[in-house]
C-alpha atoms as a PDB file:
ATOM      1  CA  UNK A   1     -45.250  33.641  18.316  1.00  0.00           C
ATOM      2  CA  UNK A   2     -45.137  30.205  19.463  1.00  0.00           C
ATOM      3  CA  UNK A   3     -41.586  29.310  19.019  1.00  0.00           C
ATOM      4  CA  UNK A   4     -40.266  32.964  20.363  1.00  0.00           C
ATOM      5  CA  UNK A   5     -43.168  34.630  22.299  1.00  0.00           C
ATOM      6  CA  UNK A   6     -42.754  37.757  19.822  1.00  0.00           C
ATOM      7  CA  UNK A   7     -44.477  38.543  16.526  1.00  0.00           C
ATOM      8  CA  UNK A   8     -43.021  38.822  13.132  1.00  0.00           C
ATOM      9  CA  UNK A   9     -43.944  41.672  11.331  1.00  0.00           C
ATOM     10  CA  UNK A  10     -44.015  41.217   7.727  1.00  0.00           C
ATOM     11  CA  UNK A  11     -44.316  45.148   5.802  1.00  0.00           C
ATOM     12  CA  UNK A  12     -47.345  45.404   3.171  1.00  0.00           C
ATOM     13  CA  UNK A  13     -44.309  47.193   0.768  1.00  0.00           C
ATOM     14  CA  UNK A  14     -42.828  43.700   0.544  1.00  0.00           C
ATOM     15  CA  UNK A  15     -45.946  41.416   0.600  1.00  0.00           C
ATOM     16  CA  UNK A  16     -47.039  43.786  -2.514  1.00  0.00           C
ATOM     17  CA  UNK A  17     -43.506  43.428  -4.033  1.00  0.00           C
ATOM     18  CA  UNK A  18     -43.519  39.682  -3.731  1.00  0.00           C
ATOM     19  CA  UNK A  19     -47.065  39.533  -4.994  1.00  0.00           C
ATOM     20  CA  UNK A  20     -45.738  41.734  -8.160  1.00  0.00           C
ATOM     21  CA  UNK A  21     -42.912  39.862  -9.113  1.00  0.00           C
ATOM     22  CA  UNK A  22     -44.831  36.616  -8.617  1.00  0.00           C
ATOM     23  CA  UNK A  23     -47.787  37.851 -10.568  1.00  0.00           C
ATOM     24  CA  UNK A  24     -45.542  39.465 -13.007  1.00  0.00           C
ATOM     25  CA  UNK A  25     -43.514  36.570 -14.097  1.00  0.00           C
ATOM     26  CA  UNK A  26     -46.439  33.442 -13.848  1.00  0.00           C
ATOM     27  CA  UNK A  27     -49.412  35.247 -15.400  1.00  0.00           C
ATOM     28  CA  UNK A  28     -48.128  36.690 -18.783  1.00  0.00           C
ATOM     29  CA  UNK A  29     -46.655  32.289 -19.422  1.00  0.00           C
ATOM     30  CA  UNK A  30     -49.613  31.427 -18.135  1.00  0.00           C
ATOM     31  CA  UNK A  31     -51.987  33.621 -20.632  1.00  0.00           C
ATOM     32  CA  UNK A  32     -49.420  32.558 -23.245  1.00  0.00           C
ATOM     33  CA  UNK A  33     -49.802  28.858 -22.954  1.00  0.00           C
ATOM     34  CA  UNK A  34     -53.846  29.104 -22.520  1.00  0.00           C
ATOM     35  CA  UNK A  35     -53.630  31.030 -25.960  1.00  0.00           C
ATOM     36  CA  UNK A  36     -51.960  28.549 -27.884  1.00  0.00           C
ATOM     37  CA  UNK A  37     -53.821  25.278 -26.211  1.00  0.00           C
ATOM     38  CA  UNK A  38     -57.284  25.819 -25.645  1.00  0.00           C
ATOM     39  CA  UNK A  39     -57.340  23.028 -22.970  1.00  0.00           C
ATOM     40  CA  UNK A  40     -54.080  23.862 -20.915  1.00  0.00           C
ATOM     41  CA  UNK A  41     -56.504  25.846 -18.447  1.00  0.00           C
ATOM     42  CA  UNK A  42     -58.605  22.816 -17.785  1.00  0.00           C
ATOM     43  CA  UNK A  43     -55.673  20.110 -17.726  1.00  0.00           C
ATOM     44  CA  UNK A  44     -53.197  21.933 -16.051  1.00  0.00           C
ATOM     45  CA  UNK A  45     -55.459  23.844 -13.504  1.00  0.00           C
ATOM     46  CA  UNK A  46     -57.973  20.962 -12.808  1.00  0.00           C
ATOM     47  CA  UNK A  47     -56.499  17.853 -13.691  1.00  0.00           C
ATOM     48  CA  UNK A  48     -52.638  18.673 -12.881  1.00  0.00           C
ATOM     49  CA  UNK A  49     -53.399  20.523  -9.609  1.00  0.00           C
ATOM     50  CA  UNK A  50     -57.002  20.378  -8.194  1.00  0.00           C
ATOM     51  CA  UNK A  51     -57.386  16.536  -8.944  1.00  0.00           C
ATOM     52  CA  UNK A  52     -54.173  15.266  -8.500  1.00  0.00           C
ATOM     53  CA  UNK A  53     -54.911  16.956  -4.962  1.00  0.00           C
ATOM     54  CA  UNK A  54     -57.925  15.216  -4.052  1.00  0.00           C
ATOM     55  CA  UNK A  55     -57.773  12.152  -5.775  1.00  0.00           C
ATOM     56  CA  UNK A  56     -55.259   8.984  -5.967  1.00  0.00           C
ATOM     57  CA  UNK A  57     -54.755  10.568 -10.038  1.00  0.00           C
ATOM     58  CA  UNK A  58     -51.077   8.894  -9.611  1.00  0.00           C
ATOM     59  CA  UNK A  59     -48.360   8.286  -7.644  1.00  0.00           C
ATOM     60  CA  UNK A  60     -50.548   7.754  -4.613  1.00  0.00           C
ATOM     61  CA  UNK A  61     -48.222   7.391  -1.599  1.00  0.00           C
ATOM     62  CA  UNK A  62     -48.933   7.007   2.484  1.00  0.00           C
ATOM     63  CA  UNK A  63     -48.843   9.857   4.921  1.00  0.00           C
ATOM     64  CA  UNK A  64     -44.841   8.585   5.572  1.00  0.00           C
ATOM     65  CA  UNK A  65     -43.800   9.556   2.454  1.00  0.00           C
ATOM     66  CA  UNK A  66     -42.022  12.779   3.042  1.00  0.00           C
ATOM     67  CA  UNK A  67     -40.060  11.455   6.192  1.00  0.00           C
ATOM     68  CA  UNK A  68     -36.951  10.084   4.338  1.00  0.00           C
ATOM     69  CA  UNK A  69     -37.420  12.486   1.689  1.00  0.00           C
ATOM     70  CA  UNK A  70     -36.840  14.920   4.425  1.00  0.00           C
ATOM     71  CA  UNK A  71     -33.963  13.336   6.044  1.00  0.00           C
ATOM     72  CA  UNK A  72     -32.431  12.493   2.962  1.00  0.00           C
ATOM     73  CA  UNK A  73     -32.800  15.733   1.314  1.00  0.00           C
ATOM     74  CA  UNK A  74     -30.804  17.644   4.619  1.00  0.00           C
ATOM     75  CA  UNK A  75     -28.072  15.389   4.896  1.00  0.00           C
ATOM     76  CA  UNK A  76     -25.775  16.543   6.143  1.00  0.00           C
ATOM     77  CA  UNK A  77     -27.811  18.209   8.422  1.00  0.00           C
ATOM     78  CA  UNK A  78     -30.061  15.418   9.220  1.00  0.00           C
ATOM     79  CA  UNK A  79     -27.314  14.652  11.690  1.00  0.00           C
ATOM     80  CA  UNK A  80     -27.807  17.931  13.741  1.00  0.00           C
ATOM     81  CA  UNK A  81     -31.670  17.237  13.755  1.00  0.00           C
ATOM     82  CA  UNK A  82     -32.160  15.799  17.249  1.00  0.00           C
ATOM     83  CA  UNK A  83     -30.350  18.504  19.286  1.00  0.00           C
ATOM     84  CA  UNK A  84     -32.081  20.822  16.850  1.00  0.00           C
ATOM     85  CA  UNK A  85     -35.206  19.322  17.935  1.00  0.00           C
ATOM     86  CA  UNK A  86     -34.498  20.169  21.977  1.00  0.00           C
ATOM     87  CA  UNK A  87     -33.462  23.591  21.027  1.00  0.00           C
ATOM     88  CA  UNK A  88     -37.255  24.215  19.104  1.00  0.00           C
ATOM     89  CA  UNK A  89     -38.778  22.573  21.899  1.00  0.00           C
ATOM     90  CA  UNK A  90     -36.801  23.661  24.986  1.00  0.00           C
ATOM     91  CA  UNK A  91     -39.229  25.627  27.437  1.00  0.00           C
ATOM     92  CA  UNK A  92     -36.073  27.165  29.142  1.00  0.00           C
ATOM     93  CA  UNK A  93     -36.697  31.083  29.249  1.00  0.00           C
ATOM     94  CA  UNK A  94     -32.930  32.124  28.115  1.00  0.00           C
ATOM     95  CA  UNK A  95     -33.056  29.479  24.920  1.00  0.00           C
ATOM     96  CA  UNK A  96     -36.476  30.921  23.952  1.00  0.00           C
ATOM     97  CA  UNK A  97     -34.871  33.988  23.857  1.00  0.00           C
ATOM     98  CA  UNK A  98     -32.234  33.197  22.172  1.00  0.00           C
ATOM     99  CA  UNK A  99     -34.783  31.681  19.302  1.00  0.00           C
ATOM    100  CA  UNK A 100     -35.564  34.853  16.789  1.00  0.00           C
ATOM    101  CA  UNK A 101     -38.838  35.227  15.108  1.00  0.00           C
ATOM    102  CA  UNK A 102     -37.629  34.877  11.810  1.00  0.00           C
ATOM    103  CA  UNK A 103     -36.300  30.838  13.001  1.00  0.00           C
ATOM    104  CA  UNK A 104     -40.234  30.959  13.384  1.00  0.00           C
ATOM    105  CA  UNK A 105     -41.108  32.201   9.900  1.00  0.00           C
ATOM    106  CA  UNK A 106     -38.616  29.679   8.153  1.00  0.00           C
ATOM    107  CA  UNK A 107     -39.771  26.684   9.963  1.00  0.00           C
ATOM    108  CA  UNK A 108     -43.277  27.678   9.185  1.00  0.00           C
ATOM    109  CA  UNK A 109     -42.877  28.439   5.735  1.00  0.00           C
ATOM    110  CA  UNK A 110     -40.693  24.603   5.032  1.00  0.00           C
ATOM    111  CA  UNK A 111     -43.243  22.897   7.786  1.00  0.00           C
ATOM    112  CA  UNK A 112     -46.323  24.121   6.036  1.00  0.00           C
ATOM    113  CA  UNK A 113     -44.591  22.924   2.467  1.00  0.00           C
ATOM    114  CA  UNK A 114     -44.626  19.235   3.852  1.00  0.00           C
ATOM    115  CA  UNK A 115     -47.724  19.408   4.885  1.00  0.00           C
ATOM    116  CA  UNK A 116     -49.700  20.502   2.442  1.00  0.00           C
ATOM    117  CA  UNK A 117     -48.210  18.635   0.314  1.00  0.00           C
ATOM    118  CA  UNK A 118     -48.848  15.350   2.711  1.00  0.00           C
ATOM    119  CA  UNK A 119     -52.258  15.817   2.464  1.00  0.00           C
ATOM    120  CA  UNK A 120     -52.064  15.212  -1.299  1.00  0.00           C
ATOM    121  CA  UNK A 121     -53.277  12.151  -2.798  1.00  0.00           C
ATOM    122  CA  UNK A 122     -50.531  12.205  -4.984  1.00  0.00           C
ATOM    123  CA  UNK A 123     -46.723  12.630  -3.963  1.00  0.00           C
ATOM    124  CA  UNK A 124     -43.720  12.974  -5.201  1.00  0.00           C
ATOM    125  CA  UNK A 125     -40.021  13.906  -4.143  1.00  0.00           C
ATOM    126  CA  UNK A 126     -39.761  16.522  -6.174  1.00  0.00           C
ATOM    127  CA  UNK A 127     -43.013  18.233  -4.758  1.00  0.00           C
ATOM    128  CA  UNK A 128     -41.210  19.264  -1.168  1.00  0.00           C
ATOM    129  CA  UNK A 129     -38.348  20.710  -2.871  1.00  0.00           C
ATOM    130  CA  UNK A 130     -39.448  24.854  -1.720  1.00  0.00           C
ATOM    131  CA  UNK A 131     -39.238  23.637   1.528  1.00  0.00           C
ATOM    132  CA  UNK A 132     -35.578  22.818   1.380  1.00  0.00           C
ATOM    133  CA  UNK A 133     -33.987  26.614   1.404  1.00  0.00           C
ATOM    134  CA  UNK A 134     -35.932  27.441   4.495  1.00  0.00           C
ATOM    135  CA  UNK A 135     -35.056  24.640   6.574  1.00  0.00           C
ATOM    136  CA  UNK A 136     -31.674  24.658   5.154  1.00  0.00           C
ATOM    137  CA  UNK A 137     -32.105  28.115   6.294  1.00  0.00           C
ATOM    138  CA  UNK A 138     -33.131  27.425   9.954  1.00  0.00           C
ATOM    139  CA  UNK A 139     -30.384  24.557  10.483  1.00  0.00           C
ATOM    140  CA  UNK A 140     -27.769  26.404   9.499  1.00  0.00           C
ATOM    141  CA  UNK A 141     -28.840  29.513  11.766  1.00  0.00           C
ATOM    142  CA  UNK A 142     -28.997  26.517  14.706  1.00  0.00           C
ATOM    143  CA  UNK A 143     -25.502  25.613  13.958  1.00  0.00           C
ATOM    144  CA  UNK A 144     -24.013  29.381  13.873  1.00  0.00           C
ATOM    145  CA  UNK A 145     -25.882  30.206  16.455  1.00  0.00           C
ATOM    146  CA  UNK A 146     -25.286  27.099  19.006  1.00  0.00           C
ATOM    147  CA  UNK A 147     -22.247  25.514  21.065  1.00  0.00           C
ATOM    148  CA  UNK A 148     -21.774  23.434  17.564  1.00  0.00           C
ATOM    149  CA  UNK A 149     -20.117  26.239  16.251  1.00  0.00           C
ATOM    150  CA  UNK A 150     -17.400  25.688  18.423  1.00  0.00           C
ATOM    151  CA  UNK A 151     -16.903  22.135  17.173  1.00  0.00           C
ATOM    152  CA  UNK A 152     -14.817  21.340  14.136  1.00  0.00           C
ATOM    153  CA  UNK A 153     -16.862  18.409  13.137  1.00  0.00           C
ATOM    154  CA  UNK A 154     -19.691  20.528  11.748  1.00  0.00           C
ATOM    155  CA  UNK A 155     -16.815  22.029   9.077  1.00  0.00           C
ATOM    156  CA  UNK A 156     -15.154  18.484   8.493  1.00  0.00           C
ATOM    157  CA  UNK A 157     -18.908  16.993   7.767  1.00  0.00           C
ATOM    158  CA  UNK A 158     -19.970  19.971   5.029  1.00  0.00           C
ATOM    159  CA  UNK A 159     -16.836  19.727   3.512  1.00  0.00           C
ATOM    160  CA  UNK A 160     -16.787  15.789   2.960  1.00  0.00           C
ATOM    161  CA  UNK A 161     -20.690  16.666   2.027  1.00  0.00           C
ATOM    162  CA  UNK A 162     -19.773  19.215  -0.431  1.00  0.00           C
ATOM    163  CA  UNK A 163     -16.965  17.049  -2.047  1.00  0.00           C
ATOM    164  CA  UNK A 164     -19.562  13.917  -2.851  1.00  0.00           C
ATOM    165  CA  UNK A 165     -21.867  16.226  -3.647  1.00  0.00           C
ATOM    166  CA  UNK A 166     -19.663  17.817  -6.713  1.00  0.00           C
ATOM    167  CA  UNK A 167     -18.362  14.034  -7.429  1.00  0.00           C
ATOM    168  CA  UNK A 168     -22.012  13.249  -7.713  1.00  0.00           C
ATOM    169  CA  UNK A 169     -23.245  15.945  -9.816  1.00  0.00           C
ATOM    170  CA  UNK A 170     -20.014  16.943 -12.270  1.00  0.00           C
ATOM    171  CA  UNK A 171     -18.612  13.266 -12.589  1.00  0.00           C
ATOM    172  CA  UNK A 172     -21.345  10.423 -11.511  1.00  0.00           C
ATOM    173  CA  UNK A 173     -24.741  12.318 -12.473  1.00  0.00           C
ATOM    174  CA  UNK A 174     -23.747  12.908 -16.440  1.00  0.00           C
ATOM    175  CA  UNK A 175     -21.791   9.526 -16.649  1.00  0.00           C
ATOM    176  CA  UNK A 176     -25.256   7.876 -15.973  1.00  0.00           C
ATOM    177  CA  UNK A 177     -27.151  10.645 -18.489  1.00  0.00           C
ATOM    178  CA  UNK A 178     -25.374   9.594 -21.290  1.00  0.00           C
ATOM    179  CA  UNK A 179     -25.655   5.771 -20.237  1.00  0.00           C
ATOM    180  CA  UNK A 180     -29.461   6.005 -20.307  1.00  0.00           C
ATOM    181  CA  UNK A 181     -29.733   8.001 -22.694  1.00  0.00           C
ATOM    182  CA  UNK A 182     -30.831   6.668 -26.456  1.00  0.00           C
ATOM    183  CA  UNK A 183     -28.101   8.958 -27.642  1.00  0.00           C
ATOM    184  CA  UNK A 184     -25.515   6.606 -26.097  1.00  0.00           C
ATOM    185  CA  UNK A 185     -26.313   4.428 -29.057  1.00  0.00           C
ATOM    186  CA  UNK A 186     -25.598   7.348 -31.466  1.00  0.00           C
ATOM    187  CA  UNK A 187     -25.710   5.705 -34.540  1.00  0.00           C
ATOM    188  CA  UNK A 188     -28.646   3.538 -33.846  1.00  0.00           C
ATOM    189  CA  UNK A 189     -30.850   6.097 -33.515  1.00  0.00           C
ATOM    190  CA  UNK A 190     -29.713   7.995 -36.699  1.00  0.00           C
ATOM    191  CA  UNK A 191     -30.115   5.066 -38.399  1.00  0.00           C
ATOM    192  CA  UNK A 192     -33.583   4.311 -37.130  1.00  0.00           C
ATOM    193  CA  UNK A 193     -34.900   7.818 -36.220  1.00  0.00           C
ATOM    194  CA  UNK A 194     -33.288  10.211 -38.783  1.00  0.00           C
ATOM    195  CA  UNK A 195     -35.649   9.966 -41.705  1.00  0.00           C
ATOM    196  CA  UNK A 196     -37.968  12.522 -41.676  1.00  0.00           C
ATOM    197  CA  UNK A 197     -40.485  11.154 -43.633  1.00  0.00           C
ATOM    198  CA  UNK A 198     -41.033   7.874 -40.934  1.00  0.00           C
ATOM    199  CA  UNK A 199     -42.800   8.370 -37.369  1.00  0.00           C
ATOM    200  CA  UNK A 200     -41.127   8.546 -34.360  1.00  0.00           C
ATOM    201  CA  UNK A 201     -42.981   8.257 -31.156  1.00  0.00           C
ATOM    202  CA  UNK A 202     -42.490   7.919 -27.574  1.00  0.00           C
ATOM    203  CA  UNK A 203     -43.814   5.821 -24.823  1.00  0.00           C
ATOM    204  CA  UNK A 204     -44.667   6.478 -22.337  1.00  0.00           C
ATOM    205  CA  UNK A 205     -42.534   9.167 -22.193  1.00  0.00           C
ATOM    206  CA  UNK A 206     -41.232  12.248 -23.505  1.00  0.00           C
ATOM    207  CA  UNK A 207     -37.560  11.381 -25.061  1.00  0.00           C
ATOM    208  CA  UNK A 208     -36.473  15.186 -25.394  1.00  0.00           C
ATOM    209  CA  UNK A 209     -32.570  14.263 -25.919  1.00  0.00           C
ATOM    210  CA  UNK A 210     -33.456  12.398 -29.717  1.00  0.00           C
ATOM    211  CA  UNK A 211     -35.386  15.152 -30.982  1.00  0.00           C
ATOM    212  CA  UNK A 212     -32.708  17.862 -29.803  1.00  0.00           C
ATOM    213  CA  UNK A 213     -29.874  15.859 -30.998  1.00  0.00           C
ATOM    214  CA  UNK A 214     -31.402  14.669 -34.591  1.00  0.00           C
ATOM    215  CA  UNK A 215     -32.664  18.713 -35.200  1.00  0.00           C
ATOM    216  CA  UNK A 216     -36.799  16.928 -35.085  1.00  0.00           C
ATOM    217  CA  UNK A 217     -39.506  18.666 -33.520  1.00  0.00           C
ATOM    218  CA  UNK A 218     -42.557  16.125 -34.555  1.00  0.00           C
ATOM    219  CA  UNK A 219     -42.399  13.428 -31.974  1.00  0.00           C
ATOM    220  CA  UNK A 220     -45.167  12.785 -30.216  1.00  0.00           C
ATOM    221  CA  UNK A 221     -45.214  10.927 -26.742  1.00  0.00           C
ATOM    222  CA  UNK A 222     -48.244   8.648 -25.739  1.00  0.00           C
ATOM    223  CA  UNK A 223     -48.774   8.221 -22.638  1.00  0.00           C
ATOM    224  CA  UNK A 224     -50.446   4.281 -21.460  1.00  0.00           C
ATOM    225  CA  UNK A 225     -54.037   5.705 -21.187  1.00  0.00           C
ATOM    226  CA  UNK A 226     -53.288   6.762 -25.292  1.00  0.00           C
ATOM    227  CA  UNK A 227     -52.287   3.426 -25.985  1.00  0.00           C
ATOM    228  CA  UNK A 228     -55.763   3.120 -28.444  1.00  0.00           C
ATOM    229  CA  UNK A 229     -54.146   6.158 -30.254  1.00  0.00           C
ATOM    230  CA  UNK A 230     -50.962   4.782 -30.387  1.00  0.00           C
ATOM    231  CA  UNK A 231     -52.605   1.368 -31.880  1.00  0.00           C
ATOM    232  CA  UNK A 232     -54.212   3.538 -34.975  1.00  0.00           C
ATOM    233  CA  UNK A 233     -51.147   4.846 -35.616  1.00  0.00           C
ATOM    234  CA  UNK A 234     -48.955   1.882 -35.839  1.00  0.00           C
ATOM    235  CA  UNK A 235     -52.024   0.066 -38.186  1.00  0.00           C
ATOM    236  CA  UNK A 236     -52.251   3.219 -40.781  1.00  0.00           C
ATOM    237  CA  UNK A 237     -48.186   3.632 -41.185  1.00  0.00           C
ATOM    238  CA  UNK A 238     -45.959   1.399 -42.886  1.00  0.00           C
ATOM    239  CA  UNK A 239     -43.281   1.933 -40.529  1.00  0.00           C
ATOM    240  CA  UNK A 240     -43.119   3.214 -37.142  1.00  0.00           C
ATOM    241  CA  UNK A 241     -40.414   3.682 -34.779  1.00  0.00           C
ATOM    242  CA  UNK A 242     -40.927   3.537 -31.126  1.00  0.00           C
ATOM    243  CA  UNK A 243     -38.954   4.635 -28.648  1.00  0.00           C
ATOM    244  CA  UNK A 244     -39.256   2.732 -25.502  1.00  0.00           C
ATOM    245  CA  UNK A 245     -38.542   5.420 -22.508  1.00  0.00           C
ATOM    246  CA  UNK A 246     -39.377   3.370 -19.008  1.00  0.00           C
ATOM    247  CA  UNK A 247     -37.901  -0.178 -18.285  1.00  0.00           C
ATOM    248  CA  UNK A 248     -40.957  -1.943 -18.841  1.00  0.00           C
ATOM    249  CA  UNK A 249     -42.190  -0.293 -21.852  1.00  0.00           C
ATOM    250  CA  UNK A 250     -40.840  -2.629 -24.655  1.00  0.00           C
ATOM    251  CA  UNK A 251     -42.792  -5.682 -22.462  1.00  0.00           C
ATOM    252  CA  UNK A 252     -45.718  -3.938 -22.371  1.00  0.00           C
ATOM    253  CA  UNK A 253     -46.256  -3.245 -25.794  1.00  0.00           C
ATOM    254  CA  UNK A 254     -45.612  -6.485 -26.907  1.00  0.00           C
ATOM    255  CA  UNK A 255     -48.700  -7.492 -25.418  1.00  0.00           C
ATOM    256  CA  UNK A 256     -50.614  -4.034 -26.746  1.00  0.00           C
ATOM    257  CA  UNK A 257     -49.775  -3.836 -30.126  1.00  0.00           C
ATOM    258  CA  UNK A 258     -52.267  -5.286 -32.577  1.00  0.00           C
ATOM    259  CA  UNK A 259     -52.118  -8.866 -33.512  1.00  0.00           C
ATOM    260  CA  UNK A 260     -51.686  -7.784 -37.217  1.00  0.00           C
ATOM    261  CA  UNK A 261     -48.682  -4.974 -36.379  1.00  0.00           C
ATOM    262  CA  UNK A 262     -45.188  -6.959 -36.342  1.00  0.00           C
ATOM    263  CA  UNK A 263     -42.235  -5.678 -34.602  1.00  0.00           C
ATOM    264  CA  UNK A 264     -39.516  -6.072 -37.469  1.00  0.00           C
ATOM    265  CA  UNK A 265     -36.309  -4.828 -34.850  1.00  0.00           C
ATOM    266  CA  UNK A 266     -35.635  -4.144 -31.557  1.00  0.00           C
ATOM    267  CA  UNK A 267     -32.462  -2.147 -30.055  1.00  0.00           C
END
């Protein structure tokens, strides 16, 4: 009602569908997972969601954050945001007529997105990413819908977009996959990780692509806060392979290990 002056009127038949199909496809994965860990409810519920919320758990960021990720994430149009900006916030009677109710519903549903998620004490990029259809949404109803249309530039701009884009995410994005993968070093990690009968773990990280490729499903990740774990299990095993899965993971143990553990190889 702001934006337009008129209401949006939202029918209970599809609140109660989307509230089916939401229900329907979350709760039965949900029961599932709380059945076979007794403690997903608490960590994933309290810990993952409620705490993470409220307290600087990790990745605690200012209330900036989301600004480039915002601008960023719309490029291309990012470019179209100022004149996008007057036509929201025009008072002119025949543009506020012009703006429908369901522009309204879209910016509220991206808008209130970022800001919940801004008043998290933790953030991340990856958080924001609902409110990316909706405002993708509401741009591209400002271009189709405004003198831009008119203009060839907004064409030659999604096409050059869409071009990197597919260069990016066909050519550049699995180039660097394999590249940082452990795989890359195929043989290696046979060599050193194919014996079932030695440990593998991770840290601090999961390393899903070695225990697809080598057919394992026993390797356990420990995170830095499990790094006492991790120590018990390096003294009690003969052997233990590590694999290292951030960039300052192989310095850091060096310094956590126990004096009496010796690193015999490193790759």
């Amino acid at each position: 009602r702001w934006l337009t002056g008129r209401p949006l009127a939202v029918s209970r038949g599809a609140i109660a569908a989307f509230l089916g199909v939401t229900i329907g496809l979350s709760v039965p994965w949900y029961a599932a997972l709380c059945l076979r860990e007794t403690d997903f409810a608490y960590k994933f519920f309290w810990e993952h969601n409620v705490m993470r919320f409220l307290t600087p758990f990790a990745h605690e960021r200012g209330v900036w954050f989301y600004g480039p990720v915002l601008l960023l994430g719309l490029l291309p149009g990012t470019l179209l945001l100022w004149p996008f900006l007057r036509f929201l916030g025009s008072s002119d009677d025949a543009i506020a007529q012009r703006r429908p109710a369901e522009l309204g519903f879209l910016l509220l549903a991206g808008g209130w997105c970022v800001l919940f998620f801004t008043l998290s004490s933790c953030k991340l990029p990856t958080y924001i990413l609902p409110a990316f259809p909706p405002l993708s949404l509401a741009l591209g109803w400002f271009i189709t819908h405004s003198e831009w249309r008119r203009s060839r530039w907004p064409s030659v701009v999604a096409v050059a977009a869409f071009t990197l884009l597919a260069g990016f995410h066909h050519i550049a994005e699995p180039w660097y996959a394999v590249y940082r993968s452990p795989m890359h070093c195929t043989e290696e990690v046979r060599r050193l990780c194919a014996d079932p009968s030695v440990p593998v773990v991770c840290y601090p990280r999961d390393c899903d692509s070695v225990a697809f490729y080598l057919g394992r499903d026993d390797l356990h990740s420990y995170r830095s806060k499990d790094i006492d774990e991790l120590r018990k299990l390096v003294v009690a095993q003969p052997r233990t392979v590590i694999l290292c899965t951030h960039r300052h993971s192989r310095q850091q143990l060096h310094q956590l290990l126990p004096p009496e553990v010796r690193i015999v190889e490193e790759v």
